[in-house]
Structures are given as C-alpha cells and as structure tokens.
C-alpha atoms as a PDB file:
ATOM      1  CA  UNK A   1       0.000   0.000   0.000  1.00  0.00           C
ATOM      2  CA  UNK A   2       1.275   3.603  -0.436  1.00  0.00           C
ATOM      3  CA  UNK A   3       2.093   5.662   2.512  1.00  0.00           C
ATOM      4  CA  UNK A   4       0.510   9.295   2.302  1.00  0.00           C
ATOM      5  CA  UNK A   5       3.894  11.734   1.924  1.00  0.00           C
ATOM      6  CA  UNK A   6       2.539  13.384   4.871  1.00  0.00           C
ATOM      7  CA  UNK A   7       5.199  16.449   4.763  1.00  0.00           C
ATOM      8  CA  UNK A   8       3.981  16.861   1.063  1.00  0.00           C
ATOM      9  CA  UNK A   9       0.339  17.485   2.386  1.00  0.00           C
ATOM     10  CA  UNK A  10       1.610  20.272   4.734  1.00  0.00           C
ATOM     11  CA  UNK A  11       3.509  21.970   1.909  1.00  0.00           C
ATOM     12  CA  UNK A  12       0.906  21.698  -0.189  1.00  0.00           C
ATOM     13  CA  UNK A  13      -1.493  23.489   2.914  1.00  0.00           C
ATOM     14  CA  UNK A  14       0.957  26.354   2.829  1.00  0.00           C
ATOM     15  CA  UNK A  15       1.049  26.731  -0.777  1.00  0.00           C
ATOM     16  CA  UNK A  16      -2.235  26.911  -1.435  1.00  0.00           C
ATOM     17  CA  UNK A  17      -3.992  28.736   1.532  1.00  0.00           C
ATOM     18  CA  UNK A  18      -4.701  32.118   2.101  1.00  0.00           C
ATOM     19  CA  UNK A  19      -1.467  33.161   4.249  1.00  0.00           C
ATOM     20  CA  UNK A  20      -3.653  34.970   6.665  1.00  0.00           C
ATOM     21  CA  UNK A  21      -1.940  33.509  10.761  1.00  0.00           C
ATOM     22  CA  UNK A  22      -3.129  33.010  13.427  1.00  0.00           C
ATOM     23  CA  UNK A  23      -0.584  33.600  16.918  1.00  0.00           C
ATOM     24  CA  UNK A  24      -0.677  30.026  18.667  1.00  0.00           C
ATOM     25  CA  UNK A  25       1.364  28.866  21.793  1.00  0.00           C
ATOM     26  CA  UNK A  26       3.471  26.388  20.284  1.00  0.00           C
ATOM     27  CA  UNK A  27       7.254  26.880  21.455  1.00  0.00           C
ATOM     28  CA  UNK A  28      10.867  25.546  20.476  1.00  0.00           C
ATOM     29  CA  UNK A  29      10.360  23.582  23.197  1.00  0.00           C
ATOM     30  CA  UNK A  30       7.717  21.329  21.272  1.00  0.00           C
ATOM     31  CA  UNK A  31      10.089  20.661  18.725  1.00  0.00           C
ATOM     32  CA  UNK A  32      11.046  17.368  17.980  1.00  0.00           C
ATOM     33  CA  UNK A  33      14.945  17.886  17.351  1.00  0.00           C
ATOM     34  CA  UNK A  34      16.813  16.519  13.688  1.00  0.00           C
ATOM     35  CA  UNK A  35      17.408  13.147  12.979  1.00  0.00           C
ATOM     36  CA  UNK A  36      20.834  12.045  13.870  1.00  0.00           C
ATOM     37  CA  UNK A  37      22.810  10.348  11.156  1.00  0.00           C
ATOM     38  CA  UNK A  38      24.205   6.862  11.527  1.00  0.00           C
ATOM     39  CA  UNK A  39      28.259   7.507  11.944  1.00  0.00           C
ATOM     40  CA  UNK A  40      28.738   5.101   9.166  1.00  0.00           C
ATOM     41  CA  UNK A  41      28.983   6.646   6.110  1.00  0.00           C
ATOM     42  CA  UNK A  42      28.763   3.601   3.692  1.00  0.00           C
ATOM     43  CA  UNK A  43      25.163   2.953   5.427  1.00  0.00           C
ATOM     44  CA  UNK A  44      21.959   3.960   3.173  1.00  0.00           C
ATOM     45  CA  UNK A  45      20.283   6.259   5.299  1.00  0.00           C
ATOM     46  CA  UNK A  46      16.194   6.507   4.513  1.00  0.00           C
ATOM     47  CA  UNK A  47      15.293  10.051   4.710  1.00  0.00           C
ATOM     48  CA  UNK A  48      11.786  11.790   5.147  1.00  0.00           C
ATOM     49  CA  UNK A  49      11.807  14.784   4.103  1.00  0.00           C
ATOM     50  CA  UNK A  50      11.669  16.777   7.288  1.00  0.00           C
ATOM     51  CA  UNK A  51      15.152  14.942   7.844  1.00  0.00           C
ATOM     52  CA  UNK A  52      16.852  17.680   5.134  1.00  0.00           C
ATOM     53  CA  UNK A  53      16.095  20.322   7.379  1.00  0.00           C
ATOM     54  CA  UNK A  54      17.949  21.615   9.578  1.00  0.00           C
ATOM     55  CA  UNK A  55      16.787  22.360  13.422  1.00  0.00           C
ATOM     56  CA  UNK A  56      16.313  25.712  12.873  1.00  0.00           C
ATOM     57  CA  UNK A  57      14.226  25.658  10.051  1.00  0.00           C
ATOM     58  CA  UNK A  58      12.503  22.334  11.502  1.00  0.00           C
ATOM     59  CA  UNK A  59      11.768  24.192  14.546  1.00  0.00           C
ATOM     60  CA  UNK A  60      10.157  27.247  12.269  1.00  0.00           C
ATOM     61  CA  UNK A  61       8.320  24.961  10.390  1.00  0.00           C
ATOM     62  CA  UNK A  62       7.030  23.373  13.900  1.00  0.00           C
ATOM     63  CA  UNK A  63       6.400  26.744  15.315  1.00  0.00           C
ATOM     64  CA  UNK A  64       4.346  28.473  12.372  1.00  0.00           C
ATOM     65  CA  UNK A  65       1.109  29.845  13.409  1.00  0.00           C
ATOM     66  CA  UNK A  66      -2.213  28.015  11.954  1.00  0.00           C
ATOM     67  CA  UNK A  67      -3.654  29.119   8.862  1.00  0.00           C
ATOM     68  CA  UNK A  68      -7.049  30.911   8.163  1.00  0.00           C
ATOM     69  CA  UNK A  69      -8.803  29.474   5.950  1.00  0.00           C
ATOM     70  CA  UNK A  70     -11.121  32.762   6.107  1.00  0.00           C
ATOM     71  CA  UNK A  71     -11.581  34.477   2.563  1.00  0.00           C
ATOM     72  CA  UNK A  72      -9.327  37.481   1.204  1.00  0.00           C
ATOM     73  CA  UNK A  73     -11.699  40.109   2.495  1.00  0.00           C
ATOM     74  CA  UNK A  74     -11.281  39.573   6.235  1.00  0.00           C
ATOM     75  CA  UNK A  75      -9.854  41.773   8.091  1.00  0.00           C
ATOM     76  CA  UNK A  76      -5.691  42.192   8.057  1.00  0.00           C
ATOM     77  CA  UNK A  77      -6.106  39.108   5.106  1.00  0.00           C
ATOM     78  CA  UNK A  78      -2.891  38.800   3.132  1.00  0.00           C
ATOM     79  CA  UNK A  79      -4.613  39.164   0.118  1.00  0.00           C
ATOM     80  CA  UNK A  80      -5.315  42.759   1.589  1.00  0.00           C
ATOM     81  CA  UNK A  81      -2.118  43.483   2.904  1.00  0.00           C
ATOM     82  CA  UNK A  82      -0.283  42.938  -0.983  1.00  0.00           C
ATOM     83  CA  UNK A  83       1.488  40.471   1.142  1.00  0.00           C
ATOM     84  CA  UNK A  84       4.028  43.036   3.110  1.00  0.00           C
ATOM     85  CA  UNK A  85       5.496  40.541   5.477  1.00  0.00           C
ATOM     86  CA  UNK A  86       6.642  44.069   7.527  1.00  0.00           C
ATOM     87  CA  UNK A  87       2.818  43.881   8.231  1.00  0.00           C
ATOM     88  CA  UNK A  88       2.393  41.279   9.335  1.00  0.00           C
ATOM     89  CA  UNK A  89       5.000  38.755  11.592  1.00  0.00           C
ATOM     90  CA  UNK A  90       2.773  35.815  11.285  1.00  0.00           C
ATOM     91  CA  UNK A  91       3.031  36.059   7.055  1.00  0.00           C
ATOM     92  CA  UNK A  92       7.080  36.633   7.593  1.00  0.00           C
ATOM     93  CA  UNK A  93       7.169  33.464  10.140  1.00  0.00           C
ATOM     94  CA  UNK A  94       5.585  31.393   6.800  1.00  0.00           C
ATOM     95  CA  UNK A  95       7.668  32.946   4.254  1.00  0.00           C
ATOM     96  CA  UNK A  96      11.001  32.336   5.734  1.00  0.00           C
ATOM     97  CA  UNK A  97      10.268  28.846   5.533  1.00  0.00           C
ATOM     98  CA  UNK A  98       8.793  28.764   2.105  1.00  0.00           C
ATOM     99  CA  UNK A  99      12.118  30.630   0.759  1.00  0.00           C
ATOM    100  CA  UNK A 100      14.420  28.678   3.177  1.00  0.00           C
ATOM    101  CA  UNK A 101      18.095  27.201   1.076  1.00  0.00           C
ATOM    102  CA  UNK A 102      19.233  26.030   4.318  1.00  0.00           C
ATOM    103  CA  UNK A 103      20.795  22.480   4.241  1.00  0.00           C
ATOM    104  CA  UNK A 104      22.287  19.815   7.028  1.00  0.00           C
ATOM    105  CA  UNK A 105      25.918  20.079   5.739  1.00  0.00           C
ATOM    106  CA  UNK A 106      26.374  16.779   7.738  1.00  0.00           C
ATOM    107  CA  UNK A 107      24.471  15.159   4.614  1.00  0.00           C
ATOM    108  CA  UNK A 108      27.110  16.267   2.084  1.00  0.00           C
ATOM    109  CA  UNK A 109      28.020  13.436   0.436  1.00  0.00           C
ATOM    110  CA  UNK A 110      25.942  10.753   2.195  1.00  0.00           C
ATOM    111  CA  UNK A 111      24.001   7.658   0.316  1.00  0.00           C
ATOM    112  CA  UNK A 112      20.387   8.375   1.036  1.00  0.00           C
ATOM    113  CA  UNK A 113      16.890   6.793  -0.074  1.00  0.00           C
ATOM    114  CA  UNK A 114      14.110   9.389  -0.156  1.00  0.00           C
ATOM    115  CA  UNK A 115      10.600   9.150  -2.041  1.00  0.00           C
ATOM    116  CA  UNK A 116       9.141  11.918  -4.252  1.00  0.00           C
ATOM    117  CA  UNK A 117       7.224  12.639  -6.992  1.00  0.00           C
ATOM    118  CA  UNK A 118       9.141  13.493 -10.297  1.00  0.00           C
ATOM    119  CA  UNK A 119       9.354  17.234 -11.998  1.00  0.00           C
ATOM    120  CA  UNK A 120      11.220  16.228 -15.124  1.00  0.00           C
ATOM    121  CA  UNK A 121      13.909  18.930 -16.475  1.00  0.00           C
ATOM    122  CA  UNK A 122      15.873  17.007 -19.401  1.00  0.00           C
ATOM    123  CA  UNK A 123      15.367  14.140 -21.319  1.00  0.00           C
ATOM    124  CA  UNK A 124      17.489  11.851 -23.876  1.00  0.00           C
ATOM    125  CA  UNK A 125      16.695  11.579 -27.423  1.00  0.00           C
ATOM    126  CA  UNK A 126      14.113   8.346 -26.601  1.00  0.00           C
ATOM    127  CA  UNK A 127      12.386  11.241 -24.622  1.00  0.00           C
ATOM    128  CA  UNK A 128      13.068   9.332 -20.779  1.00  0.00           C
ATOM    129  CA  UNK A 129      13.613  11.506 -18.272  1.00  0.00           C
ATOM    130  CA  UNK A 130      17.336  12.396 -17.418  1.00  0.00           C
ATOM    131  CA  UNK A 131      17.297  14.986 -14.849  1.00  0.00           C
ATOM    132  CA  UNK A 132      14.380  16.194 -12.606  1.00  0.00           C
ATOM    133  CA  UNK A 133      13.320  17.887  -9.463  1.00  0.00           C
ATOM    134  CA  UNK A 134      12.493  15.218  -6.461  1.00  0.00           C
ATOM    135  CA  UNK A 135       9.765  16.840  -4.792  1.00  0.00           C
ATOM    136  CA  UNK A 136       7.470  16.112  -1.895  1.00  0.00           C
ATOM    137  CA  UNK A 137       3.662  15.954  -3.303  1.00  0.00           C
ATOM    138  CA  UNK A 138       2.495  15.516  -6.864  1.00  0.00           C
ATOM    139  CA  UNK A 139       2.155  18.728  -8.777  1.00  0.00           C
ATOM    140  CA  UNK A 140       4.834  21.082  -7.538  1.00  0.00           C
ATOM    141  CA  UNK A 141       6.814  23.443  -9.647  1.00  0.00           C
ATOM    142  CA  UNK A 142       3.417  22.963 -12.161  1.00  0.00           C
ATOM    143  CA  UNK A 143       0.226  22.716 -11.328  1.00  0.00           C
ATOM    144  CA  UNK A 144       1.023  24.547  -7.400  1.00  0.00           C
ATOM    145  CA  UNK A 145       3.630  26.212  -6.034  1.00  0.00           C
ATOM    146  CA  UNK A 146       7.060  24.792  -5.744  1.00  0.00           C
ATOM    147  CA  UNK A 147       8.018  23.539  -1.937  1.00  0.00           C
ATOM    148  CA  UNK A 148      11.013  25.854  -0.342  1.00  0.00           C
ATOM    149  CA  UNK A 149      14.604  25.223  -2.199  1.00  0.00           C
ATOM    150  CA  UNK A 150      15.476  23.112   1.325  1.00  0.00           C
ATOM    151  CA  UNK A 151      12.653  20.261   0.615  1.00  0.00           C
ATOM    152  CA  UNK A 152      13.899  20.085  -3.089  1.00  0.00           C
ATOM    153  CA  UNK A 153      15.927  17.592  -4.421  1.00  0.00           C
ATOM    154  CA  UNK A 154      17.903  18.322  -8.026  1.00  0.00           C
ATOM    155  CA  UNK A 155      18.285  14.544  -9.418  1.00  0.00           C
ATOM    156  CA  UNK A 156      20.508  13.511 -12.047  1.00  0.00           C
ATOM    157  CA  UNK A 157      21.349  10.045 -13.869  1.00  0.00           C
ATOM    158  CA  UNK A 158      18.096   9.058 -14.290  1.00  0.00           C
ATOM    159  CA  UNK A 159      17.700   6.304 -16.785  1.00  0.00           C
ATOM    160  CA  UNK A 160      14.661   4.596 -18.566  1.00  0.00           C
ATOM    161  CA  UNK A 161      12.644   6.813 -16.529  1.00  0.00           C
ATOM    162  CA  UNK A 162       9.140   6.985 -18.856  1.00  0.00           C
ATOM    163  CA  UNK A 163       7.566  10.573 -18.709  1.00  0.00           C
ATOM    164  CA  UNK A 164       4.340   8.663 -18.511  1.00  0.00           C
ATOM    165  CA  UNK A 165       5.448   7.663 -15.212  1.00  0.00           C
ATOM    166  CA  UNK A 166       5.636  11.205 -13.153  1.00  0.00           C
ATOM    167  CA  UNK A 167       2.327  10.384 -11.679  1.00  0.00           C
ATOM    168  CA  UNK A 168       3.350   7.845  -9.369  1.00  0.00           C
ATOM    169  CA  UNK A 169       6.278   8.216  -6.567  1.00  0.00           C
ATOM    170  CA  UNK A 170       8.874   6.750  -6.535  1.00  0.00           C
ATOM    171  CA  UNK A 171      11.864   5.661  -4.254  1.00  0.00           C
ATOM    172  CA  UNK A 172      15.423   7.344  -4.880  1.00  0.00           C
ATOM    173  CA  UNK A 173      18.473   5.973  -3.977  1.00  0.00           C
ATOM    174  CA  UNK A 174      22.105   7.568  -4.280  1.00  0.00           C
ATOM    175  CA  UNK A 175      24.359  10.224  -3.181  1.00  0.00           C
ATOM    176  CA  UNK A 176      23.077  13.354  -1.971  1.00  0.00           C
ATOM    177  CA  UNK A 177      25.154  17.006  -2.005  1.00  0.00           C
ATOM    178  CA  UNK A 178      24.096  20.084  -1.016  1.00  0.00           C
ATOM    179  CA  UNK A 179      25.142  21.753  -4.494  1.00  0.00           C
ATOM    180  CA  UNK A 180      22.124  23.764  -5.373  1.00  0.00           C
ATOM    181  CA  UNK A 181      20.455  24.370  -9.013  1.00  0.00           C
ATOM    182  CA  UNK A 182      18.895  26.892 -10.375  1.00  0.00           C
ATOM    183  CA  UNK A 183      15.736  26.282 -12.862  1.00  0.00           C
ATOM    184  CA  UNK A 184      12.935  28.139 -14.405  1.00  0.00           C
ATOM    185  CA  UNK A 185      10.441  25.973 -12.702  1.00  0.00           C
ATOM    186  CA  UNK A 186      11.738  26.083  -9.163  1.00  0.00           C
ATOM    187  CA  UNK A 187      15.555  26.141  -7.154  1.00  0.00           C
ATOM    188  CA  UNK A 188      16.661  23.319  -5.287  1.00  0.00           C
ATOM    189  CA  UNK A 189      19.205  23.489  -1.877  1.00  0.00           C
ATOM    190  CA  UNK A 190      20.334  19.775  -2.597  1.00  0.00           C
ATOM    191  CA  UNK A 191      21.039  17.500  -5.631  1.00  0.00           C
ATOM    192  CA  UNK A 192      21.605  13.762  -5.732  1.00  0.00           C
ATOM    193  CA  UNK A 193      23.211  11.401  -8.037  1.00  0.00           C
ATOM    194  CA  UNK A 194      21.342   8.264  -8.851  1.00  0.00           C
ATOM    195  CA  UNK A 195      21.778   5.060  -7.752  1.00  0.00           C
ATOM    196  CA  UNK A 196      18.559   3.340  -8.311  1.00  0.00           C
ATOM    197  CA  UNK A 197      15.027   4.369  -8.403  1.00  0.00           C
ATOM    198  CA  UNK A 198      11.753   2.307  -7.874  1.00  0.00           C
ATOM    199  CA  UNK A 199       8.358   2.027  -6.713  1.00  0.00           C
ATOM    200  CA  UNK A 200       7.534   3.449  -4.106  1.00  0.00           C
ATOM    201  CA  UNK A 201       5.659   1.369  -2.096  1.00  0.00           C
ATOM    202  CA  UNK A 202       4.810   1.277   2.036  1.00  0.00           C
ATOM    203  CA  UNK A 203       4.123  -2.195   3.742  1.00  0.00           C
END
C-alpha cells in the first residue's frame, strides 16, 4: 500500500492557503529535534523529508502559526495586505520557511533513499527523463507552487525513466550534495546522483 507523503500534504497546505496567521502557543520547546545520522557513512540512510532540514528551520516549520482558511476580504487578510510581510509577523514566520536554502551540511556526500514525486527537467533523445526535481507531493513546480529550495531535491542520472510515469512516486536511492540548481520551474538546496530508483511502495 502507499504511505501518504505526509510532509507533502503540509507543503501543499501552505502553498495553497490564504497566508492569513493566526498567533498560537506552540514553542521551540515542542520541537522534535533533527534526525541524527548513523556515523557510518557507507550505510543507506532513509530520509523523510523533514530529515533535510535543519533544526532551525525544523523548529520554524514546527512553530508556524495556523492558517485561516477565512476568505481574502477579512480583516488584516494577506490578500489585503499585498502580502508586506513588515505587516504582518505571522506572514514573515511562513515565508522564511517557504524561501528557506538552508541544508544539514552533515548530509554532504551521504548515500540516502528518499521518495518523491518526479518534476522532469531534461530528457534523452528516446524522450526518458534524465534529470528532474524530487519533490514532496504531486504537482509542484506545475500545477502549485514549488516547496522551499530546502525540501527540493535536483536529481541527475536518471535512466529509462518513462515521462508517462511522473504520476506515481517513486523511491530514490544515491548520493546526496548540497550543491544547489537553479531552474525556471523552481531552485533546489540539494542534488543527488542516482543510484537506483523504484516504486515506491509502504508495507
């Protein structure tokens, strides 16, 4: 069965909601710290993708106020503030962390496994993808906003990867950097070279 790509659902919330916050009491203290990395190096380490953040950003991300869901015309609404973050702290809190390039340095060079939903960026002359964004919900960079450059993964070495296939996630395995690219549709913090990619699929 597939596992819901539960991070991907909150990105998606953020992307697509009115960015109109509410104050709320939740603390650093709440915050559930980063992962720590197995010391060996050689080890495949499965990541989620709250595990490429690092604990400052996590503990933004953990600490942003709720979102109203009230329409543009409510009072102090984003949509009526032209979205000047100096207006409103709440807005600034959520669009640090949407904009966030901030990387764990301590995953430089690491063999990871992560699972994502393909933007495609190149393809070989048999029209298979080459090169794409990883990204955490279906949709991003396209049809919705793209997720911050931190939760975006720049993949290269892709091969036999069927275009028809970016609908379904996938697993992918190899070795992560934080070298960031820079793309019309959307920049990513971190880019991986491919191992091996497959299904992705929960039991």
């Amino acid at each position: 069965m597939f596992k819901p790509l539960l991070v991907g659902s909150w990105l998606v919330l953020v992307a697509s909601a009115p960015l109109l916050a509410a104050e709320t009491d939740k603390t650093a203290a709440q915050t559930a710290p980063t992962r720590v990395l197995p010391a060996d190096k050689t080890k495949v380490i499965e990541l989620e993708w709250t595990d490429l953040l690092p604990e400052a950003d996590l503990q933004k991300m953990e600490a942003l106020p709720e979102i109203s869901h009230d329409g543009g015309e409510s009072p102090g609404a984003a949509i009526n503030q032209n979205f000047n973050t100096a207006n409103d702290p709440a807005l600034k809190a959520w669009t640090d962390v949407m904009s966030s390039a901030n990387v764990r340095g301590e995953l430089n060079g690491r063999k990871v496994k992560i699972p994502g939903f393909v933007v495609p960026i190149e393809y070989d002359a048999d029209q298979n993808i080459t090169a794409f964004f990883l990204v955490p919900y279906f949709g991003a960079c396209i049809h919705v906003p793209p997720p911050p450059p931190n939760q975006i993964v720049y993949v290269s070495g892709a091969k036999d990867l069927k275009a028809d296939l970016i609908y379904n996630p996938f697993w992918i395995e190899g070795t992560l950097t934080t070298d960031n690219m820079s793309h019309d549709l959307a920049n990513s913090a971190y880019s991986l070279k491919v191992d091996k990619i497959s299904e992705y699929i929960y039991e």
